[in-house]
Structures are given as structure tokens and as C-alpha cells.
N, C-alpha and C. Protein backbone atom coordinates (compact mmCIF):
# COMPACT_ATOMS: atom_id res chain seq x y z
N UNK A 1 -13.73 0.56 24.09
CA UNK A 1 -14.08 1.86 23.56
C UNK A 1 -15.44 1.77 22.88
N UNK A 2 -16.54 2.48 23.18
CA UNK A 2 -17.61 2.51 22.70
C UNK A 2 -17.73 2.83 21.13
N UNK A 3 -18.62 2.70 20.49
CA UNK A 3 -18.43 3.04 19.04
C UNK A 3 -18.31 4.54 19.09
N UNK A 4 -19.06 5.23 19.28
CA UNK A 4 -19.55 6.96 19.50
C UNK A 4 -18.37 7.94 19.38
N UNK A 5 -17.23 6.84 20.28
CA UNK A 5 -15.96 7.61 21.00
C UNK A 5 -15.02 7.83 19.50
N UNK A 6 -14.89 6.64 18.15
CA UNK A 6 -14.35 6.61 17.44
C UNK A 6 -14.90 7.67 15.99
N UNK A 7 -13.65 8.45 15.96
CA UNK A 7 -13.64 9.15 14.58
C UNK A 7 -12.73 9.13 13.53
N UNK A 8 -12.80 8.99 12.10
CA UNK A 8 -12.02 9.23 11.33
C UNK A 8 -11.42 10.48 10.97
N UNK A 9 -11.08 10.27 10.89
CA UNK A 9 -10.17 11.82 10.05
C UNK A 9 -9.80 12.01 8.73
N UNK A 10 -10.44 11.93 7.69
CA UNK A 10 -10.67 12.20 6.24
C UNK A 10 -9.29 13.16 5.63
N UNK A 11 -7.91 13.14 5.55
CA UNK A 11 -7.08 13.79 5.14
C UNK A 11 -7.05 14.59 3.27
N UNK A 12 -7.33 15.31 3.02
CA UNK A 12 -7.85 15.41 1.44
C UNK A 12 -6.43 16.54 0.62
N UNK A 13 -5.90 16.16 -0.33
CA UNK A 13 -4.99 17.14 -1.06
C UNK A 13 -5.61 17.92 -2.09
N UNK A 14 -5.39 18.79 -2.27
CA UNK A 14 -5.97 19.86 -3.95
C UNK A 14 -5.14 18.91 -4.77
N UNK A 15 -6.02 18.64 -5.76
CA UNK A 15 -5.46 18.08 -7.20
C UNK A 15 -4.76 19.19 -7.45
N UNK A 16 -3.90 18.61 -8.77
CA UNK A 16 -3.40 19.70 -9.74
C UNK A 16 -3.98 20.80 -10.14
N UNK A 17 -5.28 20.64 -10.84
CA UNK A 17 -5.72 21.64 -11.31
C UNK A 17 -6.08 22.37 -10.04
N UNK A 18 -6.32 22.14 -9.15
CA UNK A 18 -6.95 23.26 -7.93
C UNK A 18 -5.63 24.62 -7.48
N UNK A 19 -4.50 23.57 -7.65
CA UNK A 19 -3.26 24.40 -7.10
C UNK A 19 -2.96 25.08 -8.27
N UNK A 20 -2.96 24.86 -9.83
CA UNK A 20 -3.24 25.73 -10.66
C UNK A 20 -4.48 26.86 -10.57
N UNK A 21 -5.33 26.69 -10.30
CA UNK A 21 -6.26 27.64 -10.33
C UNK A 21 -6.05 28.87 -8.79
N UNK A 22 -5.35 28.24 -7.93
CA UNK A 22 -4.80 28.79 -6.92
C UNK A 22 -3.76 29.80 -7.18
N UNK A 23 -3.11 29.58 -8.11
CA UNK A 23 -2.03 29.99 -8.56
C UNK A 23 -2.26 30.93 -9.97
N UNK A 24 -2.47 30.83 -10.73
CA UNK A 24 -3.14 31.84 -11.79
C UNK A 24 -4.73 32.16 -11.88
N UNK A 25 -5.89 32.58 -10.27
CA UNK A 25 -6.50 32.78 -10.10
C UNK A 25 -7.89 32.46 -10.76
N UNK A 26 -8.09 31.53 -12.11
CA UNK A 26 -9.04 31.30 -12.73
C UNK A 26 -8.74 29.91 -13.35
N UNK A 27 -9.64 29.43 -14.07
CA UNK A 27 -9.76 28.25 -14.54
C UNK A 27 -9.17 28.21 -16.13
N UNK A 28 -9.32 29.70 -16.43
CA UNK A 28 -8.98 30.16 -18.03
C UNK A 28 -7.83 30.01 -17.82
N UNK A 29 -7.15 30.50 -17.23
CA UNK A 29 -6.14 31.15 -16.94
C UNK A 29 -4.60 29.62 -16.25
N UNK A 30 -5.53 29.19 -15.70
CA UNK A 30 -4.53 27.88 -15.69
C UNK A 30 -4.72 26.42 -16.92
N UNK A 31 -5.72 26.31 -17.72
CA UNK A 31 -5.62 25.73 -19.03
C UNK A 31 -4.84 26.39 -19.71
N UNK A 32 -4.85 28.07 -20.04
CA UNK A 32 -3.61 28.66 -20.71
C UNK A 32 -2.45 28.31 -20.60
N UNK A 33 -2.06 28.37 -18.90
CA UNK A 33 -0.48 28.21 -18.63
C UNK A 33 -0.62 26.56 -19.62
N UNK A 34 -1.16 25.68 -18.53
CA UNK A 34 -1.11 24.09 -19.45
C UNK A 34 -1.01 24.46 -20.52
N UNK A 35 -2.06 23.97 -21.57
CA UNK A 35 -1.46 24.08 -23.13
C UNK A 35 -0.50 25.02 -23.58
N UNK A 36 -0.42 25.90 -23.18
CA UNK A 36 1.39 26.88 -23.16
C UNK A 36 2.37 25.73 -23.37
N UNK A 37 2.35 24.70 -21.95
CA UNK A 37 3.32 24.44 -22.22
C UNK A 37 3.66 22.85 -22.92
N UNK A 38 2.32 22.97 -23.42
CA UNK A 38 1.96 21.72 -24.44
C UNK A 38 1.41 20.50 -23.75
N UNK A 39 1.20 20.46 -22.42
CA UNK A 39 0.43 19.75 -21.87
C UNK A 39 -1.42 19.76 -22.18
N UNK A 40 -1.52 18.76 -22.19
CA UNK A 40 -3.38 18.58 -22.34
C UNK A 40 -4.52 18.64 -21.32
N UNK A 41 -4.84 20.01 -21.27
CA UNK A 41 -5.55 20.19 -20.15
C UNK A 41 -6.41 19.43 -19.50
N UNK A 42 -7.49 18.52 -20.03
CA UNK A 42 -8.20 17.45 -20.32
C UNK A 42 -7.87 16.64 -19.10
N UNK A 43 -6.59 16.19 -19.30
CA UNK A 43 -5.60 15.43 -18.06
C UNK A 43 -6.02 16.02 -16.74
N UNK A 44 -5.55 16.86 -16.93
CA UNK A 44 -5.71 17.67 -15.37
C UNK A 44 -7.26 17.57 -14.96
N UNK A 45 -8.29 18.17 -16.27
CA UNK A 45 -9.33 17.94 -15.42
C UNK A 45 -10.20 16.84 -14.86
N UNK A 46 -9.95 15.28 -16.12
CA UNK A 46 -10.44 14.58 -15.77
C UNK A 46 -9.36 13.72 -14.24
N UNK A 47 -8.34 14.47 -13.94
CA UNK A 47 -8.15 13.52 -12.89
C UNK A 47 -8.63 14.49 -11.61
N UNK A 48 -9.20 15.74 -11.77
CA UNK A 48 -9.51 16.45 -10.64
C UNK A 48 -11.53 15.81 -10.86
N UNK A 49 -11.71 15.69 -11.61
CA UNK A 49 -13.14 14.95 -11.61
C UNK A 49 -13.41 13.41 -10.62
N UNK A 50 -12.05 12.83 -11.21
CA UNK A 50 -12.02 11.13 -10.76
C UNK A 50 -11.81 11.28 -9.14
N UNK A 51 -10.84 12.59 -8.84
CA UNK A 51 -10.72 12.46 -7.46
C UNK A 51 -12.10 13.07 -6.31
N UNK A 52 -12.75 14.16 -7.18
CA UNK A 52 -13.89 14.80 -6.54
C UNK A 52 -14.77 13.33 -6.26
N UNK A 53 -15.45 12.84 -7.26
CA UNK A 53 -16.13 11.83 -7.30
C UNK A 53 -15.55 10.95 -6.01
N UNK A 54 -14.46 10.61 -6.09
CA UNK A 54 -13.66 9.60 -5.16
C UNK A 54 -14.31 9.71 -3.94
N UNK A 55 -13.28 11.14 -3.46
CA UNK A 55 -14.05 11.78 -2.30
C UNK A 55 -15.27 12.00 -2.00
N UNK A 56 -15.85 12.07 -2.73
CA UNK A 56 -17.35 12.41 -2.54
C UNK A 56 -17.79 10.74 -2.05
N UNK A 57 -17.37 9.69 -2.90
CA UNK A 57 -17.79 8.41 -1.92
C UNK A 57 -17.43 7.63 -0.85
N UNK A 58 -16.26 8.84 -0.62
CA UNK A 58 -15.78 8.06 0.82
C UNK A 58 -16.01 8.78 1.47
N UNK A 59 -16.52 9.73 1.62
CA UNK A 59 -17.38 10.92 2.75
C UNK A 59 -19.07 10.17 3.19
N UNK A 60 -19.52 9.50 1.49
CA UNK A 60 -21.18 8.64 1.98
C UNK A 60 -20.46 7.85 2.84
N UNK A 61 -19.65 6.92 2.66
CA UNK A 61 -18.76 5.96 3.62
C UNK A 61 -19.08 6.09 4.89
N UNK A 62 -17.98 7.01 5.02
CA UNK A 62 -17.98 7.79 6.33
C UNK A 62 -19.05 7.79 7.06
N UNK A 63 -20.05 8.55 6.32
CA UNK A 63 -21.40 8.92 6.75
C UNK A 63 -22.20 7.59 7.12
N UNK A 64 -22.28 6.71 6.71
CA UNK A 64 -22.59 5.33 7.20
C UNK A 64 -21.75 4.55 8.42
N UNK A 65 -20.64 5.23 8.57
CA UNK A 65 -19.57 4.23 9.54
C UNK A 65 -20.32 5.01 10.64
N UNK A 66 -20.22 6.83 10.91
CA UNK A 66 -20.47 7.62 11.84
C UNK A 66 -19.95 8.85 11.78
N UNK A 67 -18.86 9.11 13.12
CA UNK A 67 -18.60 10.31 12.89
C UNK A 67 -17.02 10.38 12.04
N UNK A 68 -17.37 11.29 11.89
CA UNK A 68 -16.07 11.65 10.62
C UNK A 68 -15.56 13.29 10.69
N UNK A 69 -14.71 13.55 10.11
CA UNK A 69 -13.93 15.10 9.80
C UNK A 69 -13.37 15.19 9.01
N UNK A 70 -13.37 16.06 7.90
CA UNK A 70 -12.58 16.05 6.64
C UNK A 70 -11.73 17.49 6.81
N UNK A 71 -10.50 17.26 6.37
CA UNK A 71 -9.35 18.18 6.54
C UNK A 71 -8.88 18.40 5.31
N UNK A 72 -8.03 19.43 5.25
CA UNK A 72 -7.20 19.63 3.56
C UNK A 72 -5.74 19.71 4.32
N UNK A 73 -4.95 18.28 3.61
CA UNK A 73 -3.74 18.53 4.07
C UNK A 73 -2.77 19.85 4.47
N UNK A 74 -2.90 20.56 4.02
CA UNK A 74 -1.88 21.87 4.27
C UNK A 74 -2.06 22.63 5.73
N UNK A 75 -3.81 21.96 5.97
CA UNK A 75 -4.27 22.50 7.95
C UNK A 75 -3.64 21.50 8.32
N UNK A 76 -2.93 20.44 7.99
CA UNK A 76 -3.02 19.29 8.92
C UNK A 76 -1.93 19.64 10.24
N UNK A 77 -0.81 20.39 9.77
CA UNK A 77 -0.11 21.13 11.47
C UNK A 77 -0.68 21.52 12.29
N UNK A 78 -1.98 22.16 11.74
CA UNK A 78 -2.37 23.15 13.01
C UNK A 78 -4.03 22.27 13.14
N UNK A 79 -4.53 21.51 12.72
CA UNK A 79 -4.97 20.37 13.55
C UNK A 79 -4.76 19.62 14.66
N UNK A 80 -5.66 19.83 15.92
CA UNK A 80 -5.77 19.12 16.96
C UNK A 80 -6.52 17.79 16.97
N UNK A 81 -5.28 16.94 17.70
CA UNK A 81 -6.01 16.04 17.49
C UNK A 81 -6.41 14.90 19.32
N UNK A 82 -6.71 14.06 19.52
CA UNK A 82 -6.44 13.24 20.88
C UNK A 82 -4.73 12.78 20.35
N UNK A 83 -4.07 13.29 21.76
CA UNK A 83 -2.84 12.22 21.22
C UNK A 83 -2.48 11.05 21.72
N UNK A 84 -4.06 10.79 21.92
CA UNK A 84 -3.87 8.69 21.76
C UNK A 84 -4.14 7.67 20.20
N UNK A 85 -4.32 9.10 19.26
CA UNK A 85 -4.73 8.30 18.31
C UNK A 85 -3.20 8.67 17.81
N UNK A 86 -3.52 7.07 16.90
CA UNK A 86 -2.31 6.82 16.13
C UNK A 86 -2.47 6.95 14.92
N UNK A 87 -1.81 7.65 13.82
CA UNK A 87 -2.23 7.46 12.56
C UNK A 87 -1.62 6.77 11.72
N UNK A 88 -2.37 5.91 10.30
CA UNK A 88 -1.40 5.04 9.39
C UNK A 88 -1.98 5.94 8.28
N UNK A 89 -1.44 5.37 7.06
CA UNK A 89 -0.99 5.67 6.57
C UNK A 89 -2.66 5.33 5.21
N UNK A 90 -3.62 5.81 4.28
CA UNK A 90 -4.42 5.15 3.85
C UNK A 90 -4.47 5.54 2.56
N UNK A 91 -4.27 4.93 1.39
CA UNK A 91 -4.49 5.66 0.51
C UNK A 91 -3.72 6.74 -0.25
N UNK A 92 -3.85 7.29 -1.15
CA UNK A 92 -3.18 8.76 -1.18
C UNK A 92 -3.78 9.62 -0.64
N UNK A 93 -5.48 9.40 -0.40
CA UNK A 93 -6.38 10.76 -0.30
C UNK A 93 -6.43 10.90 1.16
N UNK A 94 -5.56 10.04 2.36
CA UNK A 94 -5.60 11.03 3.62
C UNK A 94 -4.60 9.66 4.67
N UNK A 95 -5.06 10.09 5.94
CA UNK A 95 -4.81 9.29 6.89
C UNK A 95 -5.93 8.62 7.59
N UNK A 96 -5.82 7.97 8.43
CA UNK A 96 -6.92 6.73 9.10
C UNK A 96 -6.40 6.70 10.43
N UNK A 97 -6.73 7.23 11.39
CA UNK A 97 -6.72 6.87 12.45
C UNK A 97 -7.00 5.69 13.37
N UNK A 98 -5.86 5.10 14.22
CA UNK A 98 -6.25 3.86 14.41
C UNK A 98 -5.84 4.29 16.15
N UNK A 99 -7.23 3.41 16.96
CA UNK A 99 -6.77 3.73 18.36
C UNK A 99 -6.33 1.74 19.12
């Protein structure tokens, strides 16, 4: 298989805070619900920071290996894919295609 032919497939989830902000439409508005319910908002954001950052360096990655595609788990049904690739399992932040 030539190199050219091989792609990753970058699998990515919404942190917490994203599916909060999804969900009570603003950023105000989901720190409210949190500290409501005595949780520390802080939490939420610094782990939606640690994961942006994350992602953001495994996309330069990527970008150095070749070609690549980044997905948000919830398309991943209605993603086409070759069905000679096999996928494992990588990380929390997606899947890795292996041919």
C-alpha cells in the first residue's frame, strides 16, 4: 500500500462543558446550572481547555504524518468509510484506523 493511500480518522467527543452549553444555550447559563448544583465550574473548563489543546496537537501530528479527517463522534453512523479498514480502539479522543 503506498503511503498516499493511508488515512487516519481523528474520532473527537464534546467535553462536558460543550454538551452543557449545547444544552442551556450559553456559557452563562451552563456555569449557572454547575454551581447550582455546587459543582466548580473551573473543572469543567479547565478540562475542556486540556482537551482543546490536546486535540489541537494531534491534528499538527496528523498534519505531519499526511492525510487525515477529523469527525465528532455522534456523525460517526453516518460516516463512510472503505470497508477494508479496520478500526482499534486509541485513546479516549477517537479511533485509528488500521489496514
Amino acid at each position: 500500500m503506498a503511503d498516499n493511500d493511508r488515512k487516519i480518522v481523528l474520532v473527537t467527543r464534546k467535553t462536558r462543558l460543550e454538551d452543557l452549553i449545547a444544552k442551556y444555550m450559553t456559557a452563562a447559563q451552563a456555569r449557572f446550572y454547575v454551581e447550582h448544583l455546587g459543582a466548580d465550574f473551573s473543572d469543567y473548563q479547565r478540562e475542556h481547555d486540556i482537551y482543546q489543546e490536546q486535540q489541537h496537537r494531534t491534528v499538527q501530528t496528523l498534519e505531519q504524518w499526511g492525510r487525515y479527517q477529523v469527525i465528532e463522534r455522534s456523525f460517526l453512523p453516518n460516516f463512510c468509510s472503505d470497508p477494508a479498514i479496520s478500526w482499534s480502539r486509541w485513546a479516549r479522543t477517537g479511533w485509528w484506523p488500521i489496514r
